[in-house]
N, C-alpha and C. Protein backbone atom coordinates (compact mmCIF):
# COMPACT_ATOMS: atom_id res chain seq x y z
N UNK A 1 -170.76 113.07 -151.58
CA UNK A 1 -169.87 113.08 -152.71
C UNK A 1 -168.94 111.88 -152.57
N UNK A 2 -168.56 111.18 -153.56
CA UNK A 2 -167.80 110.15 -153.44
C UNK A 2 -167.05 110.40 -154.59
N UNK A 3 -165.49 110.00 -154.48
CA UNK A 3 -163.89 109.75 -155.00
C UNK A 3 -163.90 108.86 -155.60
N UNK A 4 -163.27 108.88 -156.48
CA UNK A 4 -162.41 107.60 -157.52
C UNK A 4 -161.40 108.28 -157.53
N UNK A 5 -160.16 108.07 -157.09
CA UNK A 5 -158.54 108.70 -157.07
C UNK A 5 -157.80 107.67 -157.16
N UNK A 6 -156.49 108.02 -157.85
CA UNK A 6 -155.63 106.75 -158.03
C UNK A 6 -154.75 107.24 -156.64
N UNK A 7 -154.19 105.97 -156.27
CA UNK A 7 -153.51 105.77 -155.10
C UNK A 7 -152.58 107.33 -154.73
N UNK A 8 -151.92 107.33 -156.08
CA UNK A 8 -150.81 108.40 -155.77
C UNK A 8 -151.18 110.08 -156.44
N UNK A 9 -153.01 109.91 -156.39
CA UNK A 9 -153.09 111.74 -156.62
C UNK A 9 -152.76 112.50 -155.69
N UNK A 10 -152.99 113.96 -156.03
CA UNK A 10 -152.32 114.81 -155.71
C UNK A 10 -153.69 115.55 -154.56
N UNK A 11 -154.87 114.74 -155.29
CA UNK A 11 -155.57 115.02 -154.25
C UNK A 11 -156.18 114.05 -152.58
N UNK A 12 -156.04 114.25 -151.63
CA UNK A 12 -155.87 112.90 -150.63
C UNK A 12 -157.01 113.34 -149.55
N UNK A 13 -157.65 114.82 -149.61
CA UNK A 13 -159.05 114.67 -149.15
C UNK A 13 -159.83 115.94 -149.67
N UNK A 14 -160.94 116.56 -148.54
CA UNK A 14 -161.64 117.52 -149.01
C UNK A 14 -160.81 119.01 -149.00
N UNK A 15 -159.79 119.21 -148.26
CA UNK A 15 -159.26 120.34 -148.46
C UNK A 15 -158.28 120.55 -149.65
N UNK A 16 -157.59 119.04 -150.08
CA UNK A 16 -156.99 119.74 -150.70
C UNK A 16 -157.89 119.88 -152.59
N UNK A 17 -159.22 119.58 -152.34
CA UNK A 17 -159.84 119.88 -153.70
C UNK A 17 -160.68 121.03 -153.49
N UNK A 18 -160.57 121.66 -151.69
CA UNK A 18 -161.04 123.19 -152.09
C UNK A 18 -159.78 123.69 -152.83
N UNK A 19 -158.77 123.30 -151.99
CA UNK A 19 -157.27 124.25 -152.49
C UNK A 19 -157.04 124.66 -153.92
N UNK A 20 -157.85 123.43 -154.40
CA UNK A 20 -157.72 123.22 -156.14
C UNK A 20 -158.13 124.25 -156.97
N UNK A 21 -159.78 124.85 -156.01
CA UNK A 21 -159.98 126.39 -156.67
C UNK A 21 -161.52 125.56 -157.97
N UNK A 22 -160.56 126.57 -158.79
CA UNK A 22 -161.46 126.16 -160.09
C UNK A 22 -160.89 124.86 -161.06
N UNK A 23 -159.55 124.48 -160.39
CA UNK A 23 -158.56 123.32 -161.00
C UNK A 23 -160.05 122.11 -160.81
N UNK A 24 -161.20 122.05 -160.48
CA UNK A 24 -161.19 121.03 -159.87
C UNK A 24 -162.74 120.61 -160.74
N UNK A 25 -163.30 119.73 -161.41
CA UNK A 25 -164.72 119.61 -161.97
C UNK A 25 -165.60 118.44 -161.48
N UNK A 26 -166.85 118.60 -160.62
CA UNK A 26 -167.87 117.91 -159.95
C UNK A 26 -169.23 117.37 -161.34
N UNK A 27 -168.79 116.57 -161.30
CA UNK A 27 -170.24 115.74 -162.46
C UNK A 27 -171.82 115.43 -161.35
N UNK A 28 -172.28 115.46 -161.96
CA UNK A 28 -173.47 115.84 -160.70
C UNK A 28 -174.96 115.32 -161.51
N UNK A 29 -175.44 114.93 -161.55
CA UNK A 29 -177.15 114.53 -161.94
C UNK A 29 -177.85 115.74 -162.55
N UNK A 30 -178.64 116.67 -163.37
CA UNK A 30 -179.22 117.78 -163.54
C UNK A 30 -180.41 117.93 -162.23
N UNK A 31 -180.05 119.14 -161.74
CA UNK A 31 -181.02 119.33 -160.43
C UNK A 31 -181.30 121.05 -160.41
N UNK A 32 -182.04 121.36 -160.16
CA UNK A 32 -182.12 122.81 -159.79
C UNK A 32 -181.01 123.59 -158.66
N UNK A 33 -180.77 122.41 -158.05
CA UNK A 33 -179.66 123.11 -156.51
C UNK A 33 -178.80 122.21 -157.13
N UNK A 34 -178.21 121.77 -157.92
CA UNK A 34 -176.70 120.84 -158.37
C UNK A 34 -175.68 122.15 -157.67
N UNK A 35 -175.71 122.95 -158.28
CA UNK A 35 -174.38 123.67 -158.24
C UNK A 35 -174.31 124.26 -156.99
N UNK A 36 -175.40 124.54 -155.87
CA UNK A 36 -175.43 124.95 -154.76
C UNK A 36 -174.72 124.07 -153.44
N UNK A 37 -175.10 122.59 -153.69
CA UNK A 37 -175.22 121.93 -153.32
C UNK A 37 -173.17 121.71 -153.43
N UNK A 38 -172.63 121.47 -154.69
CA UNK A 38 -171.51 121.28 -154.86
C UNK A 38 -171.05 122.42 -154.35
N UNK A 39 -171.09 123.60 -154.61
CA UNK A 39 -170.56 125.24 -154.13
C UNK A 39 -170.51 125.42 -152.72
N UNK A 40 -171.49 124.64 -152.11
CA UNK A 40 -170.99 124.19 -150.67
C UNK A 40 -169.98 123.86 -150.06
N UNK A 41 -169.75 122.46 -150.63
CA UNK A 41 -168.49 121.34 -150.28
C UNK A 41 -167.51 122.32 -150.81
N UNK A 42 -167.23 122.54 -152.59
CA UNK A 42 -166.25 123.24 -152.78
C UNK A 42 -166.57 124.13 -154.02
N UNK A 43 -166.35 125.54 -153.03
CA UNK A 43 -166.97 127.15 -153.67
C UNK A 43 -167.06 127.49 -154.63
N UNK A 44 -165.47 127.04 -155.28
CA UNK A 44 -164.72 127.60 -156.50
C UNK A 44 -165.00 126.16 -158.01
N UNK A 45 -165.09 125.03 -157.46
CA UNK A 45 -165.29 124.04 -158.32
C UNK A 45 -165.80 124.15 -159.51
N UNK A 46 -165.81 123.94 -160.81
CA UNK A 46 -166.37 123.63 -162.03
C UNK A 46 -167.26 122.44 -162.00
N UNK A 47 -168.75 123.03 -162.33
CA UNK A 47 -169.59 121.77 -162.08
C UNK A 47 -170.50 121.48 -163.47
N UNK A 48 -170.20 119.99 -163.72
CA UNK A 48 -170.70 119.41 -164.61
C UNK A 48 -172.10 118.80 -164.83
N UNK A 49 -173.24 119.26 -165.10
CA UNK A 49 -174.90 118.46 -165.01
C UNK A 49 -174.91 117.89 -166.02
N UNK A 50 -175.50 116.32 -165.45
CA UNK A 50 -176.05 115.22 -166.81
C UNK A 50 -177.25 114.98 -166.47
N UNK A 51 -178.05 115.18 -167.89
CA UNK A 51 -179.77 114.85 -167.54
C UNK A 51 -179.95 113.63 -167.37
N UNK A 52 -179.04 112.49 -167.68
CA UNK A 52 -179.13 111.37 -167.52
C UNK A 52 -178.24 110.70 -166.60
N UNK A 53 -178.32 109.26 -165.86
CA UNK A 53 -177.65 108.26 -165.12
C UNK A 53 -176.51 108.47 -166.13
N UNK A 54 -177.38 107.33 -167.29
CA UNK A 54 -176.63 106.91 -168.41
C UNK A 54 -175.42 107.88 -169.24
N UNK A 55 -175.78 109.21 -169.20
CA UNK A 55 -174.24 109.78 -169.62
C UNK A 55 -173.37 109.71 -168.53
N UNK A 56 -173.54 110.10 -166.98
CA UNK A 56 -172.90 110.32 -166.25
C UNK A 56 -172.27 109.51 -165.39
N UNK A 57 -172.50 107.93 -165.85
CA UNK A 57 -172.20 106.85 -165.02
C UNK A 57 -171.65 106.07 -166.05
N UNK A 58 -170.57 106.48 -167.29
CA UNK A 58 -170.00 106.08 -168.41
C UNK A 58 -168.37 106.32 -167.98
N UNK A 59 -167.37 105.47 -167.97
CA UNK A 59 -166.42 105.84 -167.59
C UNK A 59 -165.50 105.45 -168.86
N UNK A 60 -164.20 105.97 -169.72
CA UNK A 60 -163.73 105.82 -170.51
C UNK A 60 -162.17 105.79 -169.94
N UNK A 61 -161.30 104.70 -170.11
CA UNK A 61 -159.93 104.16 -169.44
C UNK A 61 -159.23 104.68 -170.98
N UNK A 62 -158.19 105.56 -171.17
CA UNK A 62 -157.25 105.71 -172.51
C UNK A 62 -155.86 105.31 -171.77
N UNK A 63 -154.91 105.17 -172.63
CA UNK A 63 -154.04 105.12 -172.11
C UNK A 63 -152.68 105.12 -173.40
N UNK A 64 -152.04 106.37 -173.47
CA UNK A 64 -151.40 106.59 -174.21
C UNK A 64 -152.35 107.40 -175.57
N UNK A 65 -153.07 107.86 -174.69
CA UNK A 65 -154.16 108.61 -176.54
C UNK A 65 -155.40 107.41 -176.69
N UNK A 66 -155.16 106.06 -176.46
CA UNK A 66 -156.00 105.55 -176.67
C UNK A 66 -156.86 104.89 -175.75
N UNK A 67 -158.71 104.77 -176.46
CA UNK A 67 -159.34 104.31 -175.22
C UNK A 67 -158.97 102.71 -175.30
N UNK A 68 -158.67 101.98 -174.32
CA UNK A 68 -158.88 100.64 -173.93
C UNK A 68 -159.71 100.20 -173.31
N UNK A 69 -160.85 100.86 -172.58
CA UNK A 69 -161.87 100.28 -171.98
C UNK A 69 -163.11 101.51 -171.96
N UNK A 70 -164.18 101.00 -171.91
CA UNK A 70 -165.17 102.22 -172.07
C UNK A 70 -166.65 101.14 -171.37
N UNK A 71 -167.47 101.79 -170.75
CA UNK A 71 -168.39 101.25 -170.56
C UNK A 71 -169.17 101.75 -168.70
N UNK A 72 -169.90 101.16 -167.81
CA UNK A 72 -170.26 101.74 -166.83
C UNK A 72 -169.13 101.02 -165.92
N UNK A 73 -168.96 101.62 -164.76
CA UNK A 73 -167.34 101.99 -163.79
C UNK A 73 -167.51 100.60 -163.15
N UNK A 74 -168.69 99.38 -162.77
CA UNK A 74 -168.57 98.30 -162.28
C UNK A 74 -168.26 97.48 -163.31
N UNK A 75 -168.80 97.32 -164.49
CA UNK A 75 -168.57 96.93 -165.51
C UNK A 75 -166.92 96.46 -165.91
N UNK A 76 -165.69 97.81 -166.08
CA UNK A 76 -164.61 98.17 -166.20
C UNK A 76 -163.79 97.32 -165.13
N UNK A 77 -164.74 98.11 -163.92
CA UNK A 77 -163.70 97.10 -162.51
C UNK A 77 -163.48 95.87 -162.66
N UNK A 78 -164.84 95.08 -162.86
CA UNK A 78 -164.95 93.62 -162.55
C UNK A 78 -164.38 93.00 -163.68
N UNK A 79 -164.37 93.72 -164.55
CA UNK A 79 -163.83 92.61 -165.61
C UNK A 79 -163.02 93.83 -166.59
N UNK A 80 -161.79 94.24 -166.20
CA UNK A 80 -160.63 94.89 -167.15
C UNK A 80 -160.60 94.42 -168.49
N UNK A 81 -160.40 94.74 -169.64
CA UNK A 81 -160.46 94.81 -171.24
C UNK A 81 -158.76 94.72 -171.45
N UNK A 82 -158.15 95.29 -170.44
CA UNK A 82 -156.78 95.34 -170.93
C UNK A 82 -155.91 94.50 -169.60
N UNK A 83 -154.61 94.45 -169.99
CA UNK A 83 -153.80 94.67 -169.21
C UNK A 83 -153.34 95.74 -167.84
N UNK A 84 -153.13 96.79 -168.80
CA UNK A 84 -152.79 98.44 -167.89
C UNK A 84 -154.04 98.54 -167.36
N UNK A 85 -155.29 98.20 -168.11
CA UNK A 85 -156.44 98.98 -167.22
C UNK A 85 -156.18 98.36 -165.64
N UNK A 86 -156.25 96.50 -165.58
CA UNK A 86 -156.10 96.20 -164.77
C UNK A 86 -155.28 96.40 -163.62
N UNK A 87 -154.05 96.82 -163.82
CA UNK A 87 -152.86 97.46 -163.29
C UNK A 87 -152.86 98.38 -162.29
N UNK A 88 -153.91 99.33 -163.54
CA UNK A 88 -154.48 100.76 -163.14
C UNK A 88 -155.13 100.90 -161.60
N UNK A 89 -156.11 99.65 -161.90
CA UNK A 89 -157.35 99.45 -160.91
C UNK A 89 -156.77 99.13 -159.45
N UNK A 90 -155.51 98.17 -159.87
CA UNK A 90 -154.76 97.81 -158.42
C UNK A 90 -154.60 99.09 -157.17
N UNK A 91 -154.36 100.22 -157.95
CA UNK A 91 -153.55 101.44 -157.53
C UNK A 91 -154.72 102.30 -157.11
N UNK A 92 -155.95 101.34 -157.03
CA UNK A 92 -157.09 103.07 -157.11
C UNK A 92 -157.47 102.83 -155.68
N UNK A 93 -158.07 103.69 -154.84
CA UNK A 93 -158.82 103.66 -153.73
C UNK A 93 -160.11 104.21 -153.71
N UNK A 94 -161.14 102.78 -153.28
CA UNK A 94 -162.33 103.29 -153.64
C UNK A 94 -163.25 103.99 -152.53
C-alpha cells in the first residue's frame, strides 16, 4: 500500500489509519480478494474497486470548490496548472 499525505495530516503511519476505523477509504484495482487483502492492513476501512488503471490513477487538485488541476498524479506533479497546486505539492511526502 502506498501514501500520498500532505506534510501536516493527521494521519503519520499505519496505526493511526487503523485508529481511523471506518473514517478511512482504500481505492484498490477490482480483484476478487481486494477487500481481504485491504481488511488485513486495516479491518474497519471503506474500500473502493476500479475496473480500470485509468479511473483509479486520475487525481483531481480543487481548491476552494474549484478543480485547478485534474489529470494522472505524475502528470499534476511534474508540471502544476496552478500556483496553490504547486505550493500544495511542496508540503506532500511521497
Amino acid at each position: 500500500m502506498a501514501l500520498l499525505l500532505p506534510t501536516n495530516s493527521k494521519y503519520k503511519e499505519i496505526d493511526d489509519l487503523k485508529a481511523a476505523g471506518d473514517g478511512v477509504t482504500v481505492a484498490v484495482l477490482q480483484n476478487v480478494y481486494a477487500e481481504e487483502w485491504v481488511h488485513r492492513a486495516l479491518p474497519k476501512a471503506k474500500v473502493d474497486q476500479y475496473d480500470s488503471v485509468d479511473l483509479m490513477y486520475q487525481t483531481v487538485f480543487m481548491n476552494q470548490g474549484r478543480i485547478e488541476g485534474q489529470g494522472p498524479p505524475k502528470a499534476l506533479c511534474e508540471q502544476p496548472k496552478s500556483a496553490r497546486l504547486a505550493e500544495f505539492l511542496k508540503n506532500i511526502r511521497f
